[in-house]
PDB file of N, CA and C in Angstrom:
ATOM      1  N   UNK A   1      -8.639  43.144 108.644  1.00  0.00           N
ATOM      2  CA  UNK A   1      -8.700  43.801 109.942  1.00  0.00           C
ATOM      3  C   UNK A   1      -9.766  43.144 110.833  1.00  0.00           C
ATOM      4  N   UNK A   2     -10.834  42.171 110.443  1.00  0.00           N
ATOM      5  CA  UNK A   2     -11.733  42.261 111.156  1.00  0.00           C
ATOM      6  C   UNK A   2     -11.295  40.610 111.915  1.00  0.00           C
ATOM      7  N   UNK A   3     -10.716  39.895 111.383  1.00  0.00           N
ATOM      8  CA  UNK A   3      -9.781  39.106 111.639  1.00  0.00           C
ATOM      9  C   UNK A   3      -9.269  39.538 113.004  1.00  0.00           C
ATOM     10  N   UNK A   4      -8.511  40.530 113.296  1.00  0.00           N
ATOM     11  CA  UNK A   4      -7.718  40.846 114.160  1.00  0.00           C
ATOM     12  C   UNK A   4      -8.279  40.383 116.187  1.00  0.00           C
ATOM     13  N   UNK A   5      -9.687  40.805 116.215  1.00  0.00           N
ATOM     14  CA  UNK A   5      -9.824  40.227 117.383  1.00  0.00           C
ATOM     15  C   UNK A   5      -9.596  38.437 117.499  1.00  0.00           C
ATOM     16  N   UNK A   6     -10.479  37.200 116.555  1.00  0.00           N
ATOM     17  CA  UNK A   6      -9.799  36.529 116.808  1.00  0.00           C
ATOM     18  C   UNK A   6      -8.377  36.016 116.600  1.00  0.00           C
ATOM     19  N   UNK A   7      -8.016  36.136 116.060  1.00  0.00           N
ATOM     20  CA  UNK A   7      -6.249  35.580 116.339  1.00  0.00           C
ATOM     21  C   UNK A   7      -5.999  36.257 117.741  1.00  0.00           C
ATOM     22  N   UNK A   8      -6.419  37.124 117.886  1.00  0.00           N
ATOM     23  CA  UNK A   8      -5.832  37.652 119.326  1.00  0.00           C
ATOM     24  C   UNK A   8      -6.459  36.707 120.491  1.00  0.00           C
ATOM     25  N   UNK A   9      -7.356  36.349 120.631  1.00  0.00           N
ATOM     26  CA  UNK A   9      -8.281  35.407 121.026  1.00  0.00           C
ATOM     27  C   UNK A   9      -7.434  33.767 121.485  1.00  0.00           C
ATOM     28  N   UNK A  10      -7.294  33.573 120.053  1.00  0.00           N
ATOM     29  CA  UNK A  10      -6.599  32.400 119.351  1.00  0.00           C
ATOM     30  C   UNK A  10      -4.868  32.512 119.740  1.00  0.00           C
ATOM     31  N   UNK A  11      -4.185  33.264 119.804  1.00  0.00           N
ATOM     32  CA  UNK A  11      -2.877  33.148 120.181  1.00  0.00           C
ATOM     33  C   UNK A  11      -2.308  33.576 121.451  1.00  0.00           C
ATOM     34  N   UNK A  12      -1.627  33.300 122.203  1.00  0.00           N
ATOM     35  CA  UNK A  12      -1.620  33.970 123.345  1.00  0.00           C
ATOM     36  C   UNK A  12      -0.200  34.512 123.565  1.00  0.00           C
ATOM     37  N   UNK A  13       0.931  34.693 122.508  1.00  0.00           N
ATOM     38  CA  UNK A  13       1.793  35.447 121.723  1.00  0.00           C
ATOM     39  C   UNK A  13       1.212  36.775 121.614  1.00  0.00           C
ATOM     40  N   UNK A  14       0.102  36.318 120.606  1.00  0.00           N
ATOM     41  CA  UNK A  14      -0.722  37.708 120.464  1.00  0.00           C
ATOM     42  C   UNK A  14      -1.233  38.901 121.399  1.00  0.00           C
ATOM     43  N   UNK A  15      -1.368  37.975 122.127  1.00  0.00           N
ATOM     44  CA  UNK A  15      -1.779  39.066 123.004  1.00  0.00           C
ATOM     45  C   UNK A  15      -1.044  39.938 124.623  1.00  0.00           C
ATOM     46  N   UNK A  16       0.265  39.362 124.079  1.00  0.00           N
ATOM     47  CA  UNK A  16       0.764  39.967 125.204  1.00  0.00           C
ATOM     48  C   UNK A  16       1.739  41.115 124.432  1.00  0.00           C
ATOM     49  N   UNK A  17       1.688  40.841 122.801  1.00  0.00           N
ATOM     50  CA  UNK A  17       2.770  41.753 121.852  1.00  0.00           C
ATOM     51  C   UNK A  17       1.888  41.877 120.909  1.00  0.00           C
ATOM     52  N   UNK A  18       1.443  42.672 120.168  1.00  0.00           N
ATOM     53  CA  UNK A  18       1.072  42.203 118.690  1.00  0.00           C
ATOM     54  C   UNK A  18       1.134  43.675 117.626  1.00  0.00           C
ATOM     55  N   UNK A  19       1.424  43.887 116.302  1.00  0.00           N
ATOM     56  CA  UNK A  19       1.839  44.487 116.075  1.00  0.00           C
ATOM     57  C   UNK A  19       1.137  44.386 114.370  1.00  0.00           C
ATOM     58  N   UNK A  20       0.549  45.123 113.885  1.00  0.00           N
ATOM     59  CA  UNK A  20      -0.450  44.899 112.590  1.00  0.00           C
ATOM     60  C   UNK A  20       0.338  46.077 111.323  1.00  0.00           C
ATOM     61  N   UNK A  21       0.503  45.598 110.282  1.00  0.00           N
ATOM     62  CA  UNK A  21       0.630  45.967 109.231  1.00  0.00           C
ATOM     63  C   UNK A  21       0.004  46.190 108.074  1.00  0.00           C
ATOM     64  N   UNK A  22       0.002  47.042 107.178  1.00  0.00           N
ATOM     65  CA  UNK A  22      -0.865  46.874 106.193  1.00  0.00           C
ATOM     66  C   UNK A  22       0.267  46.894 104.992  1.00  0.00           C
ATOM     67  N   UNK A  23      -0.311  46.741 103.465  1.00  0.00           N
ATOM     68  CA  UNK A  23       0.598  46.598 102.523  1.00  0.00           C
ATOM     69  C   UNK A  23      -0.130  47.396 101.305  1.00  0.00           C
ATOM     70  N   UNK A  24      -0.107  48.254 100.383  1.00  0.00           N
ATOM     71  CA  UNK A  24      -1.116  48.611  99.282  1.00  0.00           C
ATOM     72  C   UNK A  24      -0.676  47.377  98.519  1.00  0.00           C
ATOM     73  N   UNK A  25       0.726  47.053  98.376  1.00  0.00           N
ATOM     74  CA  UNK A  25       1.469  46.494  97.148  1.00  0.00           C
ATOM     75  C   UNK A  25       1.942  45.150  97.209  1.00  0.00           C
ATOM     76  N   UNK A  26       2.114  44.003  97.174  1.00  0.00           N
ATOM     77  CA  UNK A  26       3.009  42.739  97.072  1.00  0.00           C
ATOM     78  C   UNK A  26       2.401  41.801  95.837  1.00  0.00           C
ATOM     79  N   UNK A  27       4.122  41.442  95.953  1.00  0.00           N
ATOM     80  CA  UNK A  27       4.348  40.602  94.600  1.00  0.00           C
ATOM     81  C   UNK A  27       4.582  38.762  94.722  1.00  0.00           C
ATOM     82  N   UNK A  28       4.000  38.264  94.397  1.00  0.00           N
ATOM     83  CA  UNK A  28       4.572  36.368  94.436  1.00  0.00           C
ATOM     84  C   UNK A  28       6.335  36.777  93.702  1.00  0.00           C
ATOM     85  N   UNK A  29       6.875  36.401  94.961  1.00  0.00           N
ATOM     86  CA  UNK A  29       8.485  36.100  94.571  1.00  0.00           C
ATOM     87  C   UNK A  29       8.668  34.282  93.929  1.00  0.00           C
ATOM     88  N   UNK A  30       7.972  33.800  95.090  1.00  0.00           N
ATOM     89  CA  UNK A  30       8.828  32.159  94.781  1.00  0.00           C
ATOM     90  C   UNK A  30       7.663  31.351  96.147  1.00  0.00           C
ATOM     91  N   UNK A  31       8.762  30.368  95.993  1.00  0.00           N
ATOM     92  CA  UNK A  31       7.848  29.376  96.967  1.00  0.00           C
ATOM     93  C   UNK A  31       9.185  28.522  97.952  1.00  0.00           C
ATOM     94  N   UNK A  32       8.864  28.129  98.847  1.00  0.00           N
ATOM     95  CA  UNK A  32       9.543  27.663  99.964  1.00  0.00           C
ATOM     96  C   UNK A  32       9.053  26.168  99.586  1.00  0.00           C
ATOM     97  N   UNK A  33      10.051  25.751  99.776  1.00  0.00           N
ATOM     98  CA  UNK A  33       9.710  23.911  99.183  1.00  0.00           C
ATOM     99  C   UNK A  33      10.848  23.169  99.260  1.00  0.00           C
ATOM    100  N   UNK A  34      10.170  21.686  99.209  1.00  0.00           N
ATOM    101  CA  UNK A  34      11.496  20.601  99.307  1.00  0.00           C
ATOM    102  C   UNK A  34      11.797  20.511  97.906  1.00  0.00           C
ATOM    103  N   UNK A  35      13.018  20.350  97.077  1.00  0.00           N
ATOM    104  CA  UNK A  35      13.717  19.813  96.063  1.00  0.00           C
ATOM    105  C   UNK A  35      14.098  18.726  96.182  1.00  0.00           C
ATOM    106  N   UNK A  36      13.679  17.991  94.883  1.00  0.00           N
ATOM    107  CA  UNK A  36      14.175  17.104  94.954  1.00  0.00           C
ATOM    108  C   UNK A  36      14.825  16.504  93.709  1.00  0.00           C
ATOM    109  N   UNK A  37      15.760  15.308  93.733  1.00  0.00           N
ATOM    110  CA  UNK A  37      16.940  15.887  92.812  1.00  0.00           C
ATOM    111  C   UNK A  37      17.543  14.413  92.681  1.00  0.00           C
ATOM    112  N   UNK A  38      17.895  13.379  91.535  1.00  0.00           N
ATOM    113  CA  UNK A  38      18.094  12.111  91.862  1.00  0.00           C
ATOM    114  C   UNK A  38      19.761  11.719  92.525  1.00  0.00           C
ATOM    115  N   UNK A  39      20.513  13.189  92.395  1.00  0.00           N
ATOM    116  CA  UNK A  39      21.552  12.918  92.995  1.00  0.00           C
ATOM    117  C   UNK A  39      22.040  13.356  94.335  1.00  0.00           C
ATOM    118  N   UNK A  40      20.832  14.216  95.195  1.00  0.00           N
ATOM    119  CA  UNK A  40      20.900  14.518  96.784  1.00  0.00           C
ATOM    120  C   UNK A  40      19.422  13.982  97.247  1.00  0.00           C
ATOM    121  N   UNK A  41      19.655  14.444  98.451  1.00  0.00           N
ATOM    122  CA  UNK A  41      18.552  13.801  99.382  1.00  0.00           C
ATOM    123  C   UNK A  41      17.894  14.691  99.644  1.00  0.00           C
ATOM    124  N   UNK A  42      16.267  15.014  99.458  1.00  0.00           N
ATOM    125  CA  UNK A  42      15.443  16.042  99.312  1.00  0.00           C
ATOM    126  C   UNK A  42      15.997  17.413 100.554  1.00  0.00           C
ATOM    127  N   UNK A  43      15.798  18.783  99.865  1.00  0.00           N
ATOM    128  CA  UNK A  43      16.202  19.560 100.819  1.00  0.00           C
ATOM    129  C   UNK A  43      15.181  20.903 100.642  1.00  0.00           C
ATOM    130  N   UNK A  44      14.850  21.466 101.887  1.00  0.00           N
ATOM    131  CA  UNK A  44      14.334  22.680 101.804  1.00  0.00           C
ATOM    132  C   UNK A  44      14.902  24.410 101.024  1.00  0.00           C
ATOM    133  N   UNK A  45      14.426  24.533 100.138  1.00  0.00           N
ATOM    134  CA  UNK A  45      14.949  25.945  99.547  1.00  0.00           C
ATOM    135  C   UNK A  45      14.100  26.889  99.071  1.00  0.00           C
ATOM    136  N   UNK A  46      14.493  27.802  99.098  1.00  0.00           N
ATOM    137  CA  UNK A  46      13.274  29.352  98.581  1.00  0.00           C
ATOM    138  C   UNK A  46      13.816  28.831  97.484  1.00  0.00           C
ATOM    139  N   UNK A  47      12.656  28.388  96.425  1.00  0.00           N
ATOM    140  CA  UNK A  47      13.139  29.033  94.874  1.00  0.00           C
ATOM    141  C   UNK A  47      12.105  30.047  94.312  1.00  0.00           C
ATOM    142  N   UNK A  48      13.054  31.036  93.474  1.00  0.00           N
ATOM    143  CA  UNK A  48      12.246  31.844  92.975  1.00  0.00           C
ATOM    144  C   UNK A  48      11.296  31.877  91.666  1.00  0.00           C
ATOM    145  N   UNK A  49      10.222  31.904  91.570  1.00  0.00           N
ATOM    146  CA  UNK A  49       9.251  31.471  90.194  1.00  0.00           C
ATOM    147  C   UNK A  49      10.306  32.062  88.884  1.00  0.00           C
ATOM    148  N   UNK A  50      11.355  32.991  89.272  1.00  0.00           N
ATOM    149  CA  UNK A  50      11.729  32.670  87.673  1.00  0.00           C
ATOM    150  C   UNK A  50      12.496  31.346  87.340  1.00  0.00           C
ATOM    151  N   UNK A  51      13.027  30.679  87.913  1.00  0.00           N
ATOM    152  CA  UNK A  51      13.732  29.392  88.159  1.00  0.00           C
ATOM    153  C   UNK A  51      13.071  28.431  87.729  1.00  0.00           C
ATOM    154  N   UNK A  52      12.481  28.070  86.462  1.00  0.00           N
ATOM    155  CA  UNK A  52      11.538  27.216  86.007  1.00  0.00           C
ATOM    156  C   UNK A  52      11.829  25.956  86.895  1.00  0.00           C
ATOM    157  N   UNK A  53      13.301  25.449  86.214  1.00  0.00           N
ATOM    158  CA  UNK A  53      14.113  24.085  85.863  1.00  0.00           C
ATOM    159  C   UNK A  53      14.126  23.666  87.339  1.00  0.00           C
ATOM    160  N   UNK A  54      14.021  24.428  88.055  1.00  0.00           N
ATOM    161  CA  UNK A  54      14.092  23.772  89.818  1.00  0.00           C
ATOM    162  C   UNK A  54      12.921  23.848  90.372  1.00  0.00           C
ATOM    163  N   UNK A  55      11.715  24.690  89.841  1.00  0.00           N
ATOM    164  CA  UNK A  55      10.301  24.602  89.988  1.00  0.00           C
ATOM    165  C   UNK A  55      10.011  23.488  89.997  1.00  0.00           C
ATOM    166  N   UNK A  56      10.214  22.796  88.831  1.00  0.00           N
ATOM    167  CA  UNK A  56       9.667  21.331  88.137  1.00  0.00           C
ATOM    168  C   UNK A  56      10.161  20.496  89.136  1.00  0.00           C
ATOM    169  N   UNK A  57      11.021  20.295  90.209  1.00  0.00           N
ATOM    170  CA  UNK A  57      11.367  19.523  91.123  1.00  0.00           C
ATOM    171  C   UNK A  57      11.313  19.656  92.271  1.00  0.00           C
ATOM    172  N   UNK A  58      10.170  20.700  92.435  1.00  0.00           N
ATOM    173  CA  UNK A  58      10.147  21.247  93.825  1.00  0.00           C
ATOM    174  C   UNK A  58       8.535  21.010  94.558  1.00  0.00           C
ATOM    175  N   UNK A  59       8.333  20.742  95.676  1.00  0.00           N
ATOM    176  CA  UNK A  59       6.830  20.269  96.516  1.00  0.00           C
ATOM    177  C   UNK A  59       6.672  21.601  97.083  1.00  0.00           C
ATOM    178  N   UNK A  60       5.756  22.700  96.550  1.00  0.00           N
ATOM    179  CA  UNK A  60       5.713  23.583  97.546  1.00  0.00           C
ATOM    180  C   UNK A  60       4.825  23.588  98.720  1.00  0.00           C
ATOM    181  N   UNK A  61       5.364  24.535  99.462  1.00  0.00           N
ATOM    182  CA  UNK A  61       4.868  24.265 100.865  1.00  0.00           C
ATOM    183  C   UNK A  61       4.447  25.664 101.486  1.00  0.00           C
ATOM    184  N   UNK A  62       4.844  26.854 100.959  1.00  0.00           N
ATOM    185  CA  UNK A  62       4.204  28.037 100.882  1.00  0.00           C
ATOM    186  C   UNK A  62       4.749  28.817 100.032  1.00  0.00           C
ATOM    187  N   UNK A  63       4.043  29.886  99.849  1.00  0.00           N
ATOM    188  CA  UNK A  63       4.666  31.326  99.129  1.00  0.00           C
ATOM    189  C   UNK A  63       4.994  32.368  99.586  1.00  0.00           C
ATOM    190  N   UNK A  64       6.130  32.290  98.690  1.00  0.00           N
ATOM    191  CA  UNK A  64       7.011  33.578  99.466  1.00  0.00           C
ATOM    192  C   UNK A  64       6.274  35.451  98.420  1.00  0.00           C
ATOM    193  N   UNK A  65       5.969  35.920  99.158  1.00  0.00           N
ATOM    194  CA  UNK A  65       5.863  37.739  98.246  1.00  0.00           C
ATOM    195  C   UNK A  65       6.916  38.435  99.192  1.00  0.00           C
ATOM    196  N   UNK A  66       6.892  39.556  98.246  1.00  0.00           N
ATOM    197  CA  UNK A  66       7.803  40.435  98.309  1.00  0.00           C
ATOM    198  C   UNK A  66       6.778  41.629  98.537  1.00  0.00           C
ATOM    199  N   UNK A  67       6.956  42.249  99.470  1.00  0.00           N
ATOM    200  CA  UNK A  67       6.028  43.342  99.735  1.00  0.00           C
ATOM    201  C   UNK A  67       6.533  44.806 100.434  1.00  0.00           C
ATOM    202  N   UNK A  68       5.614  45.576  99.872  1.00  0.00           N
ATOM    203  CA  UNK A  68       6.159  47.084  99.828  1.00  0.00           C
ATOM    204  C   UNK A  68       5.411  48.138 100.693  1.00  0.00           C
ATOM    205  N   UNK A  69       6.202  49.015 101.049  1.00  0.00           N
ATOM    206  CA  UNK A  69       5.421  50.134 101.894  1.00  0.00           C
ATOM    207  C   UNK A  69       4.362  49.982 102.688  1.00  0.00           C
ATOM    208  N   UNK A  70       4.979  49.000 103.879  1.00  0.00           N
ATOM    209  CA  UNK A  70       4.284  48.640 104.699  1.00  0.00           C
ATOM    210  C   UNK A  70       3.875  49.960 106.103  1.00  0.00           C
ATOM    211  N   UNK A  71       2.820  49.801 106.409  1.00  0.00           N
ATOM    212  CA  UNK A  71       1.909  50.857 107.259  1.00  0.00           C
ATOM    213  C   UNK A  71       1.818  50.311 108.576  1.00  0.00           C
ATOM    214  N   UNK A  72       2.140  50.710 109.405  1.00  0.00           N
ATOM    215  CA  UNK A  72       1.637  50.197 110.575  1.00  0.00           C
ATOM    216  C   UNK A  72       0.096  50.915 111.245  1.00  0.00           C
ATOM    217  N   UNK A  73      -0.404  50.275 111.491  1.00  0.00           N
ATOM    218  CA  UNK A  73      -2.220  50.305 112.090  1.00  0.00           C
ATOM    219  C   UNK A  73      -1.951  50.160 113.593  1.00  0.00           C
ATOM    220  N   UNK A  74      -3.156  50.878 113.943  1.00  0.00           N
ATOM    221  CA  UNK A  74      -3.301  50.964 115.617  1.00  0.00           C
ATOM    222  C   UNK A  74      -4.085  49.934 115.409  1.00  0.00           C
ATOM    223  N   UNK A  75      -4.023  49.208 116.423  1.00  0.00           N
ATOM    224  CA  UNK A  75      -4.766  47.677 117.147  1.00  0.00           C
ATOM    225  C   UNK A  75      -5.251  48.124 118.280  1.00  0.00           C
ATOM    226  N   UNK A  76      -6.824  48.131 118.304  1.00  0.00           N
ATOM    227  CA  UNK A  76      -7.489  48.019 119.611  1.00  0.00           C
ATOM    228  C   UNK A  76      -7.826  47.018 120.211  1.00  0.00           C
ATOM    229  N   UNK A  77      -7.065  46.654 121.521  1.00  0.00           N
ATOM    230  CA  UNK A  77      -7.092  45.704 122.191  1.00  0.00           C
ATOM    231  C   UNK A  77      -7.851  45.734 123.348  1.00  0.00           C
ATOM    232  N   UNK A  78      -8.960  45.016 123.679  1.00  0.00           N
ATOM    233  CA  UNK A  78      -9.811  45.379 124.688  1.00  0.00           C
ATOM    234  C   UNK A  78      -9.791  44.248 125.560  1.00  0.00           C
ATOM    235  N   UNK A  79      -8.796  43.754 125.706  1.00  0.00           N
ATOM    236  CA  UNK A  79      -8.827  43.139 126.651  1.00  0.00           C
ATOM    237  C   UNK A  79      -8.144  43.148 127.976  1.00  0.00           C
TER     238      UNK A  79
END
């Protein structure tokens, strides 16, 4: 939360919309990454961490969670 003034600062998206969530709960699903594979040409795909065998061929590039009972928070915006 304390975050919240700069990004607002920092984006200027932010500050004409912005909209804050909270989460008690989330889980690592998988990861967003290129595959790569000696019989195609590298491609972007969510794989999910139970997916060992396509793990092992994959560059990740972020993580994906799965998240629950999300809250919405009042944002004081003073600007």
């Amino acid at each position: 939360m304390r975050c919240i003034p700069e990004a607002l600062d920092a984006c200027p998206h932010l500050q004409h919309q912005a909209h804050v969530y909270t989460s008690p709960d989330y889980k690592p699903w998988g990861v967003k990454g290129i595959v790569v594979s000696p019989s195609r040409p590298p491609t972007l795909h969510d794989v999910p961490l139970t997916d060992c065998h396509t793990l092992e061929y994959t560059l990740a590039r972020a993580l994906i969670v799965h998240v629950s009972d999300l809250r919405p928070e009042m944002v004081q915006n003073d600007r």
